[in-house]
C-alpha atoms as a PDB file:
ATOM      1  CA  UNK A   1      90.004 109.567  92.563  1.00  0.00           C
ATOM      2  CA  UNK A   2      90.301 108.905  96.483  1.00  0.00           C
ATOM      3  CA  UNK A   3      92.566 106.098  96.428  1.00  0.00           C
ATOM      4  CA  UNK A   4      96.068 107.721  97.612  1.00  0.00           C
ATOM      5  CA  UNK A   5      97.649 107.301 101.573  1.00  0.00           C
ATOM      6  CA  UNK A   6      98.950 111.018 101.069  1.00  0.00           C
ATOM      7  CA  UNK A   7     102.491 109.826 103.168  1.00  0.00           C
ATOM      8  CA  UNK A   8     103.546 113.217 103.598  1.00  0.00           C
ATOM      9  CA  UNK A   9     100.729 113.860 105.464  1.00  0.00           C
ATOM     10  CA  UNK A  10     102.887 111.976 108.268  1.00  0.00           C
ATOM     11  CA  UNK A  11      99.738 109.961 109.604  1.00  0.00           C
ATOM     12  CA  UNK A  12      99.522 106.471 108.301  1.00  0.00           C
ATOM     13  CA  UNK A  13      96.011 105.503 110.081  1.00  0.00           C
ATOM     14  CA  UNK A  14      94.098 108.787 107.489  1.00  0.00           C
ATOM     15  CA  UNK A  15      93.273 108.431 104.225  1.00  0.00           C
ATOM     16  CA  UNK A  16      94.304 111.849 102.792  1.00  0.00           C
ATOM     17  CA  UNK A  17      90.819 112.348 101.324  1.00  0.00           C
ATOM     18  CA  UNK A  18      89.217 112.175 105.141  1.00  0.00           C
ATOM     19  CA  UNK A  19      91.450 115.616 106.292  1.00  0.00           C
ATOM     20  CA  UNK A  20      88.769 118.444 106.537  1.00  0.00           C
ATOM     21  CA  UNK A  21      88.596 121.867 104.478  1.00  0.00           C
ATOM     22  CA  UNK A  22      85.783 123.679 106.823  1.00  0.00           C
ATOM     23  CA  UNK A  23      85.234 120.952 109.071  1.00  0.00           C
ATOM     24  CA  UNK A  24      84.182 118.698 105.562  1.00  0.00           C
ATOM     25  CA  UNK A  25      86.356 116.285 104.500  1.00  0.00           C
ATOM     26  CA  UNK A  26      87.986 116.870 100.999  1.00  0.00           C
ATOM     27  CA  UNK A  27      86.600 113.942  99.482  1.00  0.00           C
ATOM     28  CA  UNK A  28      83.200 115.311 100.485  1.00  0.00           C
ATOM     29  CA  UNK A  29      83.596 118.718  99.199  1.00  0.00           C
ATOM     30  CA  UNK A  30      83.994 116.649  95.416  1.00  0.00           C
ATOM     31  CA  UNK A  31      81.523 115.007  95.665  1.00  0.00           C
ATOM     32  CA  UNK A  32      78.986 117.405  97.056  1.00  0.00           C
ATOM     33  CA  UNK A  33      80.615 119.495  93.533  1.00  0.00           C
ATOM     34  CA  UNK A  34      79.420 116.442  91.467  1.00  0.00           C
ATOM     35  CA  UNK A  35      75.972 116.054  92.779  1.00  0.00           C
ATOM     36  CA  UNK A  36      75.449 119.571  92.700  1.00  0.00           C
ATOM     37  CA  UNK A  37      76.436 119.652  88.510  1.00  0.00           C
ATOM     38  CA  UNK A  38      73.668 116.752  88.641  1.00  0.00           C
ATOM     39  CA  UNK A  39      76.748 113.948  87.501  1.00  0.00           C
ATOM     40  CA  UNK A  40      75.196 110.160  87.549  1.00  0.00           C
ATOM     41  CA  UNK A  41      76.629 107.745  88.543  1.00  0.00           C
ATOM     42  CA  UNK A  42      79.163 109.019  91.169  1.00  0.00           C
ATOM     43  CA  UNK A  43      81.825 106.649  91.640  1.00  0.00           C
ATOM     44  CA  UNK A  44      84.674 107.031  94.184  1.00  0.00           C
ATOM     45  CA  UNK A  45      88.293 105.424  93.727  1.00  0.00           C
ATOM     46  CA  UNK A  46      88.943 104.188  97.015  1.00  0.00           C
ATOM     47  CA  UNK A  47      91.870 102.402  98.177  1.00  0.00           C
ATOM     48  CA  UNK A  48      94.313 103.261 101.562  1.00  0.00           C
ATOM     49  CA  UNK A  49      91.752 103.561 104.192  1.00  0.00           C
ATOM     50  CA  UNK A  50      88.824 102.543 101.967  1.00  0.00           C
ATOM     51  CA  UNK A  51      87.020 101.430 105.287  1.00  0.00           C
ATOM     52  CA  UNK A  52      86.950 104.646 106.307  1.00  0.00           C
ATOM     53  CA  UNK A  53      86.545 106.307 103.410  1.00  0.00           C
ATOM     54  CA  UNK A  54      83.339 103.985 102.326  1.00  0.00           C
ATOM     55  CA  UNK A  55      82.327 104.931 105.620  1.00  0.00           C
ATOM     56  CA  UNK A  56      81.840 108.728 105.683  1.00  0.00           C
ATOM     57  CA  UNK A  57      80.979 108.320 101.518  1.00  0.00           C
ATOM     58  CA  UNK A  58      77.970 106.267 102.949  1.00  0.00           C
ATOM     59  CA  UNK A  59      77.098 108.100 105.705  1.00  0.00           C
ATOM     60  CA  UNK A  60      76.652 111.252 104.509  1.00  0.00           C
ATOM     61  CA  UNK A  61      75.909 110.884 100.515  1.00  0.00           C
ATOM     62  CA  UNK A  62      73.126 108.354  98.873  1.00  0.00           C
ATOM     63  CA  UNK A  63      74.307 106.972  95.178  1.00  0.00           C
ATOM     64  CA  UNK A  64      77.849 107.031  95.301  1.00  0.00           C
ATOM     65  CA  UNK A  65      79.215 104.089  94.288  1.00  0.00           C
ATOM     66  CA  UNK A  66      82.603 103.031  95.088  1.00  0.00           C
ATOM     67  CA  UNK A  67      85.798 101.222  93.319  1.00  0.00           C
ATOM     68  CA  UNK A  68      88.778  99.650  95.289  1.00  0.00           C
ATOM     69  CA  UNK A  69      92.336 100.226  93.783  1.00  0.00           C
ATOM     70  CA  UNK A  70      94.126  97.724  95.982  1.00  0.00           C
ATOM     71  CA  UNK A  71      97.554  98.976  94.995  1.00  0.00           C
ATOM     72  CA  UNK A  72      98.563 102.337  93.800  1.00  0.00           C
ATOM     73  CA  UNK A  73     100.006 102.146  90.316  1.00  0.00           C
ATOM     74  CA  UNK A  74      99.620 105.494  89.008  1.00  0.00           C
ATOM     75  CA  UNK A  75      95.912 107.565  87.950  1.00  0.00           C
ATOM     76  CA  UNK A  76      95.264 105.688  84.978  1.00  0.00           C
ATOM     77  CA  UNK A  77      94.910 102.357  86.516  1.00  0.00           C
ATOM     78  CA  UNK A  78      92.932 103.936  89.124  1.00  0.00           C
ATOM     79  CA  UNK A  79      90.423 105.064  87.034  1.00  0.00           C
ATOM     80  CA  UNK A  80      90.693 101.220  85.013  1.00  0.00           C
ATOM     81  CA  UNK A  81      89.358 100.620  88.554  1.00  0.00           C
ATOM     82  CA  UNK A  82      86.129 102.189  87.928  1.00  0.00           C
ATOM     83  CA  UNK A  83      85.120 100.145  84.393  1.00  0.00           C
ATOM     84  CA  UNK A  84      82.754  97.488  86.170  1.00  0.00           C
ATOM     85  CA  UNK A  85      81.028 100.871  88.172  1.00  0.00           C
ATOM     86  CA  UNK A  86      80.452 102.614  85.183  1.00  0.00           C
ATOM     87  CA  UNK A  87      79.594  99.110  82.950  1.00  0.00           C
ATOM     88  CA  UNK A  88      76.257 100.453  80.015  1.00  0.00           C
ATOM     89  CA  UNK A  89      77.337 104.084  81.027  1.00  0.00           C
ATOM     90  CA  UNK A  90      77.824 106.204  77.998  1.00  0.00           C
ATOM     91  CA  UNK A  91      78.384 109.665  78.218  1.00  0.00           C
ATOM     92  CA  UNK A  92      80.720 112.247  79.547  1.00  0.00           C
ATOM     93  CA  UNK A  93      83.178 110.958  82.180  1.00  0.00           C
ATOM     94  CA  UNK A  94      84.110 113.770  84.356  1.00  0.00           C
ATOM     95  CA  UNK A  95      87.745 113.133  86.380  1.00  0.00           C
ATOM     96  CA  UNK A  96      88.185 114.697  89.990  1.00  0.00           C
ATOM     97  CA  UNK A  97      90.516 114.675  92.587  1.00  0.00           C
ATOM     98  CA  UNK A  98      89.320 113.681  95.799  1.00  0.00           C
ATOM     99  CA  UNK A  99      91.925 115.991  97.365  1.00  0.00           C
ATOM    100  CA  UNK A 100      91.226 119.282  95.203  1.00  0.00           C
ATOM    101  CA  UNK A 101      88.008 120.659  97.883  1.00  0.00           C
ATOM    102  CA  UNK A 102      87.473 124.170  96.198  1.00  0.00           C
ATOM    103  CA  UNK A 103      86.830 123.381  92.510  1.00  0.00           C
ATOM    104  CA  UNK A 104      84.159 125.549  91.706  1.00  0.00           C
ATOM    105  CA  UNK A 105      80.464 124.773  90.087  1.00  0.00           C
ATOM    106  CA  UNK A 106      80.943 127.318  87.655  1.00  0.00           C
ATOM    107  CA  UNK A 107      84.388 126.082  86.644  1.00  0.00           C
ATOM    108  CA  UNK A 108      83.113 122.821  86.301  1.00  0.00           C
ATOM    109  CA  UNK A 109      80.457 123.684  84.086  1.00  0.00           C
ATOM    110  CA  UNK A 110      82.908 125.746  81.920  1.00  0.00           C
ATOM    111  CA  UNK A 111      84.661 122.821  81.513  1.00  0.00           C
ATOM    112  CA  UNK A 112      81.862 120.495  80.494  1.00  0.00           C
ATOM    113  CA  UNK A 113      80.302 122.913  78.404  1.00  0.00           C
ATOM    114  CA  UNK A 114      83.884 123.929  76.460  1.00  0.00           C
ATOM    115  CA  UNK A 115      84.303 119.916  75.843  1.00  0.00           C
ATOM    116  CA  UNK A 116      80.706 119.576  74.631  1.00  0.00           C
ATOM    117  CA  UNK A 117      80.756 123.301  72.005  1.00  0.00           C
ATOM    118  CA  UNK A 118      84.243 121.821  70.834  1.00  0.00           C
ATOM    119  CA  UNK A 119      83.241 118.013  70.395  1.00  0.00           C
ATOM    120  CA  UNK A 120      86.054 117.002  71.899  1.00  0.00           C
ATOM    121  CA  UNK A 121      87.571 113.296  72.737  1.00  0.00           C
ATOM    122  CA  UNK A 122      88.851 114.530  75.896  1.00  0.00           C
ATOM    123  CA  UNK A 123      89.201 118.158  77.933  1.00  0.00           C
ATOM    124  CA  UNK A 124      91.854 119.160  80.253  1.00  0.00           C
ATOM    125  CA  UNK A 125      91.551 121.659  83.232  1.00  0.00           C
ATOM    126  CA  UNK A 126      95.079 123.642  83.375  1.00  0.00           C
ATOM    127  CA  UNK A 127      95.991 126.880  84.867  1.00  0.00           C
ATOM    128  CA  UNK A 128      98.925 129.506  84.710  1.00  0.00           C
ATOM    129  CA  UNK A 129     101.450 129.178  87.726  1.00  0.00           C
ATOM    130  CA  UNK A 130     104.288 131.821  88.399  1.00  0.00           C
ATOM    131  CA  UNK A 131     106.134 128.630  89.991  1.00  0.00           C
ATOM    132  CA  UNK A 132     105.013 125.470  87.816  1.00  0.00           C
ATOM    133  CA  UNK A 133     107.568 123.515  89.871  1.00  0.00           C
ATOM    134  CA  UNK A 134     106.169 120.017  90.672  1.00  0.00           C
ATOM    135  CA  UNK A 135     103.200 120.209  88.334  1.00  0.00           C
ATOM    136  CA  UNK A 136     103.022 118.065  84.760  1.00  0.00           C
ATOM    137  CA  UNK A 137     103.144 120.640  81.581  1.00  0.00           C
ATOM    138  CA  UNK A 138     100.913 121.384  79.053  1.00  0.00           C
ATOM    139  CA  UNK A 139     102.873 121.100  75.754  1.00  0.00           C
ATOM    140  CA  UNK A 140     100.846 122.918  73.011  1.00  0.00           C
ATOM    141  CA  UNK A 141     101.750 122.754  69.113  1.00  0.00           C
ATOM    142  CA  UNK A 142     102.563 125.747  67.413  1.00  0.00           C
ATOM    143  CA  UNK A 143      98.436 126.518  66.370  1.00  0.00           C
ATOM    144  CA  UNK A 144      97.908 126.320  70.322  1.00  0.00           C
ATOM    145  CA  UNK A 145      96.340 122.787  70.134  1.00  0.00           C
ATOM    146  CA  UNK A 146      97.501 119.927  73.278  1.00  0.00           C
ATOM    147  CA  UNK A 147     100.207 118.396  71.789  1.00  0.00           C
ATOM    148  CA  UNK A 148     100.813 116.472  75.083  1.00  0.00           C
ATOM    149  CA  UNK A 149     100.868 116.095  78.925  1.00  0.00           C
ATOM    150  CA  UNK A 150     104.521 115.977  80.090  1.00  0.00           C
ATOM    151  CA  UNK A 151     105.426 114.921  84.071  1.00  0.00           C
ATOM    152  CA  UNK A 152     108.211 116.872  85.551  1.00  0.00           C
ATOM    153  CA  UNK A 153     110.216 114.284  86.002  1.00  0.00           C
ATOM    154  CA  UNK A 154     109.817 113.407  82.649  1.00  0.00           C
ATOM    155  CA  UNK A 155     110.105 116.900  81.215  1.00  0.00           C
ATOM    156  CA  UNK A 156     112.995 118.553  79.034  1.00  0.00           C
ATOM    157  CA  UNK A 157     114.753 121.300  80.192  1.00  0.00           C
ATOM    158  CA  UNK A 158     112.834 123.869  77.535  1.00  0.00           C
ATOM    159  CA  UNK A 159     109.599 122.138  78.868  1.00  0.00           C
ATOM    160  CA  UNK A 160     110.147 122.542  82.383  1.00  0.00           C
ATOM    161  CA  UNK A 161     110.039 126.473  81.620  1.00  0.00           C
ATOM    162  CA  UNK A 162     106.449 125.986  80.480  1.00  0.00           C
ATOM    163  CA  UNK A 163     104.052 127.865  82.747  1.00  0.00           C
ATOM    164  CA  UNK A 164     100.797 126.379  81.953  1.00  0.00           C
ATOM    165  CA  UNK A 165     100.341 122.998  83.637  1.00  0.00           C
ATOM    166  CA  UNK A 166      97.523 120.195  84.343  1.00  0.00           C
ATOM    167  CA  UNK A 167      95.142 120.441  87.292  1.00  0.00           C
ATOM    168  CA  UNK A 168      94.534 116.592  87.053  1.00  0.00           C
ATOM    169  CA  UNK A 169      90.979 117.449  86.168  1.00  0.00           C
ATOM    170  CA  UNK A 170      89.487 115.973  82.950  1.00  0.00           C
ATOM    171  CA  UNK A 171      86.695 115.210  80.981  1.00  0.00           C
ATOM    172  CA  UNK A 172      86.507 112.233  78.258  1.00  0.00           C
ATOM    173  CA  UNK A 173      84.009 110.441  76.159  1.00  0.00           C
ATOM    174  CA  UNK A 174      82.895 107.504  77.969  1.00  0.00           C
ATOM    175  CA  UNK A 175      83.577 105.570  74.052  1.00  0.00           C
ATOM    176  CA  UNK A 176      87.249 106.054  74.147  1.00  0.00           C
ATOM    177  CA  UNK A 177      88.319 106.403  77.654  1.00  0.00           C
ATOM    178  CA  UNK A 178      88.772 102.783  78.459  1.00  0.00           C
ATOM    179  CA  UNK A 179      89.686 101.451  75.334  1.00  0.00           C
ATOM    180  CA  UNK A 180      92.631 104.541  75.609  1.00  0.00           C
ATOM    181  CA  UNK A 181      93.729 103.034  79.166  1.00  0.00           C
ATOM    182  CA  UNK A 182      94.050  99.238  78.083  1.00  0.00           C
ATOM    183  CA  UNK A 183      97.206 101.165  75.819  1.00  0.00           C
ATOM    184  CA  UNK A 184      99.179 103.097  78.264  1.00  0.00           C
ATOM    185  CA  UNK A 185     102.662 101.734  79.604  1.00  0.00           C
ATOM    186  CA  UNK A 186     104.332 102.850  82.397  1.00  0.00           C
ATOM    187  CA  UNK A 187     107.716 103.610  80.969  1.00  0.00           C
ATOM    188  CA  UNK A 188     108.574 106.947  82.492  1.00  0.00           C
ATOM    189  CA  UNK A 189     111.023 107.951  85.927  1.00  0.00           C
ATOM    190  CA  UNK A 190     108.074 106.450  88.253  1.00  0.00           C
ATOM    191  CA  UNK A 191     107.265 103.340  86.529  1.00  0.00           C
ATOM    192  CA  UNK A 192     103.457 104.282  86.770  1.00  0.00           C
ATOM    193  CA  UNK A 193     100.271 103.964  84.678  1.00  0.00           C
ATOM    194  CA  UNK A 194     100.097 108.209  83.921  1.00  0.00           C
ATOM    195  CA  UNK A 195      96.141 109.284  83.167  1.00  0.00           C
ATOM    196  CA  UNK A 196      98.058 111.941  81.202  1.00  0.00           C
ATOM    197  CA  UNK A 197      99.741 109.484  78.488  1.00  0.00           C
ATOM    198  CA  UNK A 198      96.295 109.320  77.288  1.00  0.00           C
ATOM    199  CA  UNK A 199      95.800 111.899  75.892  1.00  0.00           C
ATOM    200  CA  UNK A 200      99.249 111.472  73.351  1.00  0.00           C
ATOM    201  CA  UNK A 201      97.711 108.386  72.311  1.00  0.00           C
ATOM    202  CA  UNK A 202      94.071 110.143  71.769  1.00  0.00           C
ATOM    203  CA  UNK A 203      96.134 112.883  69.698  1.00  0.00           C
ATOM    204  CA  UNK A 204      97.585 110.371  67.719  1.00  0.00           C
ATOM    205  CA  UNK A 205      94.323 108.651  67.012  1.00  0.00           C
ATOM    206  CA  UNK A 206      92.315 111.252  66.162  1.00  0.00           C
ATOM    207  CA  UNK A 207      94.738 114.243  65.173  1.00  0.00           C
ATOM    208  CA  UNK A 208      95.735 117.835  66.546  1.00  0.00           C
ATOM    209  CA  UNK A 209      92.694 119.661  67.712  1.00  0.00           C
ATOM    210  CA  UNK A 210      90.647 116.142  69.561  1.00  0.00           C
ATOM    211  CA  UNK A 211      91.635 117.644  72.798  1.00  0.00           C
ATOM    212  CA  UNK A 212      91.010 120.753  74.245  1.00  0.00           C
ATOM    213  CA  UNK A 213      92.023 122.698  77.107  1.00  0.00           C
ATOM    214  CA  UNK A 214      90.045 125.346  79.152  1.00  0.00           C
ATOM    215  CA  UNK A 215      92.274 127.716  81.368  1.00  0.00           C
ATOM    216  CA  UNK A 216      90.991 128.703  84.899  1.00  0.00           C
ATOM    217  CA  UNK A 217      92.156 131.895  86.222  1.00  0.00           C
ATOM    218  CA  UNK A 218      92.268 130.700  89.629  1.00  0.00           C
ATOM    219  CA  UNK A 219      95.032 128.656  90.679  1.00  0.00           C
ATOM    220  CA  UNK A 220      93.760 128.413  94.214  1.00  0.00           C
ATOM    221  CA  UNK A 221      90.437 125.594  93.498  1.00  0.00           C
ATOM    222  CA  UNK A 222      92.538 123.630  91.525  1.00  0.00           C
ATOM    223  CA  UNK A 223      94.926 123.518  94.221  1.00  0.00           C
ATOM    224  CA  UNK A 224      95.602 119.682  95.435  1.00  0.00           C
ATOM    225  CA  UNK A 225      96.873 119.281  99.193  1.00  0.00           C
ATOM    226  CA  UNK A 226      99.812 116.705  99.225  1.00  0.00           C
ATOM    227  CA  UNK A 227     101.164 118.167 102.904  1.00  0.00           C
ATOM    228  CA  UNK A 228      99.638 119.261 106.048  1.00  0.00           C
ATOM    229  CA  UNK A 229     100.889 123.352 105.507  1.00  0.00           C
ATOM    230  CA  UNK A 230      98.885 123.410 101.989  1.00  0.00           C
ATOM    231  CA  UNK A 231      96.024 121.398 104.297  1.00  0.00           C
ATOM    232  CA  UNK A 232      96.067 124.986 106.518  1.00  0.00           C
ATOM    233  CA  UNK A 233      96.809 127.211 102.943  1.00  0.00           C
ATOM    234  CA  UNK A 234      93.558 125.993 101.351  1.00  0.00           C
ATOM    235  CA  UNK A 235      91.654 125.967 104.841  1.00  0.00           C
ATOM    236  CA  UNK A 236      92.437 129.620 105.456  1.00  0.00           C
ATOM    237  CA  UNK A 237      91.785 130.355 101.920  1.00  0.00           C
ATOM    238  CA  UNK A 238      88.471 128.569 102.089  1.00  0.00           C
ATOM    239  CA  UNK A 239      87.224 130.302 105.393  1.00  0.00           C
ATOM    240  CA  UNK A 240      87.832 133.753 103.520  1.00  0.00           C
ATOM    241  CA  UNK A 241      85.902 132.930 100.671  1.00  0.00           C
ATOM    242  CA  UNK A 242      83.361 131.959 102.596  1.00  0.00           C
ATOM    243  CA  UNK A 243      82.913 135.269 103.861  1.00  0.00           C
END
């Protein structure tokens, strides 16, 4: 997903995805990750600054095929978006942020292999954050099974407290993800399409235990940038890992 203007980046003529983690944009950082896992097709949400952003995606990568969200109504219409692109496909579909650069290979492959042993419908990336302000919670039943995917703004006070939360990183089966979007509203404090309602609907479907979660350790690759001082956090945390 590459689609978002990223406002608080506080330049309107860059699409977010185009800023650079070591001198590579972050939009090519994911999908260099998904070529190297061997994932086909590659398709790229594209919308503010899709010019440029078809542009470099071209230029530097061969099979990556691109959709346009022409307005931003929330993740799960953005990846509605990507239907016609991924039209016969059937498989795993494997959800990244164009805008989370140092997701890992191995992580990656924990998480498709955890969603493949488990026969899931669906598998969420979360991790454990001191501070989980900002960040949608994962809400887990009493036998540790998803229950559901709550926003912040959404949340209860009690959830709120939750320290476990979503990295925006999933992985579904190609036979239920669409038919799962064409259900979700947008009733909720930002009147968007949330990827996350899905899986309450998918629980409900199929029962407690459809979806599971695998836990990185590392909060730091699942880190999104949203402003220009987590831009320099994840740069200077990329140049020492990369020594």
């Amino acid at each position: 997903m590459a689609a978002g203007q990223g406002k608080r980046m506080q330049d309107p003529s860059k699409a977010k995805v185009l800023y650079t983690v070591g001198s590579v944009p972050m939009v090519g950082h994911v999908v260099h990750l998904c070529k190297e896992i061997g994932a086909e097709p590659v398709v790229c949400i594209i919308g503010f600054g899709r010019e440029q952003v078809s542009a470099y995606l071209s230029s530097t990568f061969t099979n990556v095929r691109t959709a346009v969200q022409e307005e931003q109504l929330g993740t799960a219409h953005a990846v509605q978006q990507a239907r016609r692109a991924l039209e016969g496909f059937d498989g795993d579909v494997l959800i990244l942020s164009g805008d989370v650069p140092l997701l890992t290979k191995a992580t990656t492959e924990k998480l498709i292999g955890e969603h493949r042993a488990k026969q899931a419908i669906a598998t969420v990336l979360a991790v454990k954050l001191d501070n989980p302000t900002g960040y949608g919670r994962i809400i887990r039943s009493a036998g540790g099974s998803l229950e559901k995917i709550v926003e912040e703004r959404d949340a209860t006070d009690e959830e709120r407290k939750v320290q476990e939360i979503n990295t925006g990183i999933y992985i579904f089966d190609s036979g239920v993800l669409f038919s799962v979007l064409d259900r979700i509203g947008k009733k909720n404090a930002q009147g968007e399409y949330y990827l996350t309602d899905a899986f309450e609907l998918l629980i409900a479907q199929f029962g407690v235990g459809s979806i599971a979660v695998v836990t990185t350790q590392d909060p730091i690759e699942a880190s999104g940038v949203n402003t220009k001082d987590q831009l320099a956090a994840l740069e200077a945390e990329y140049l020492r890992r990369a020594h």
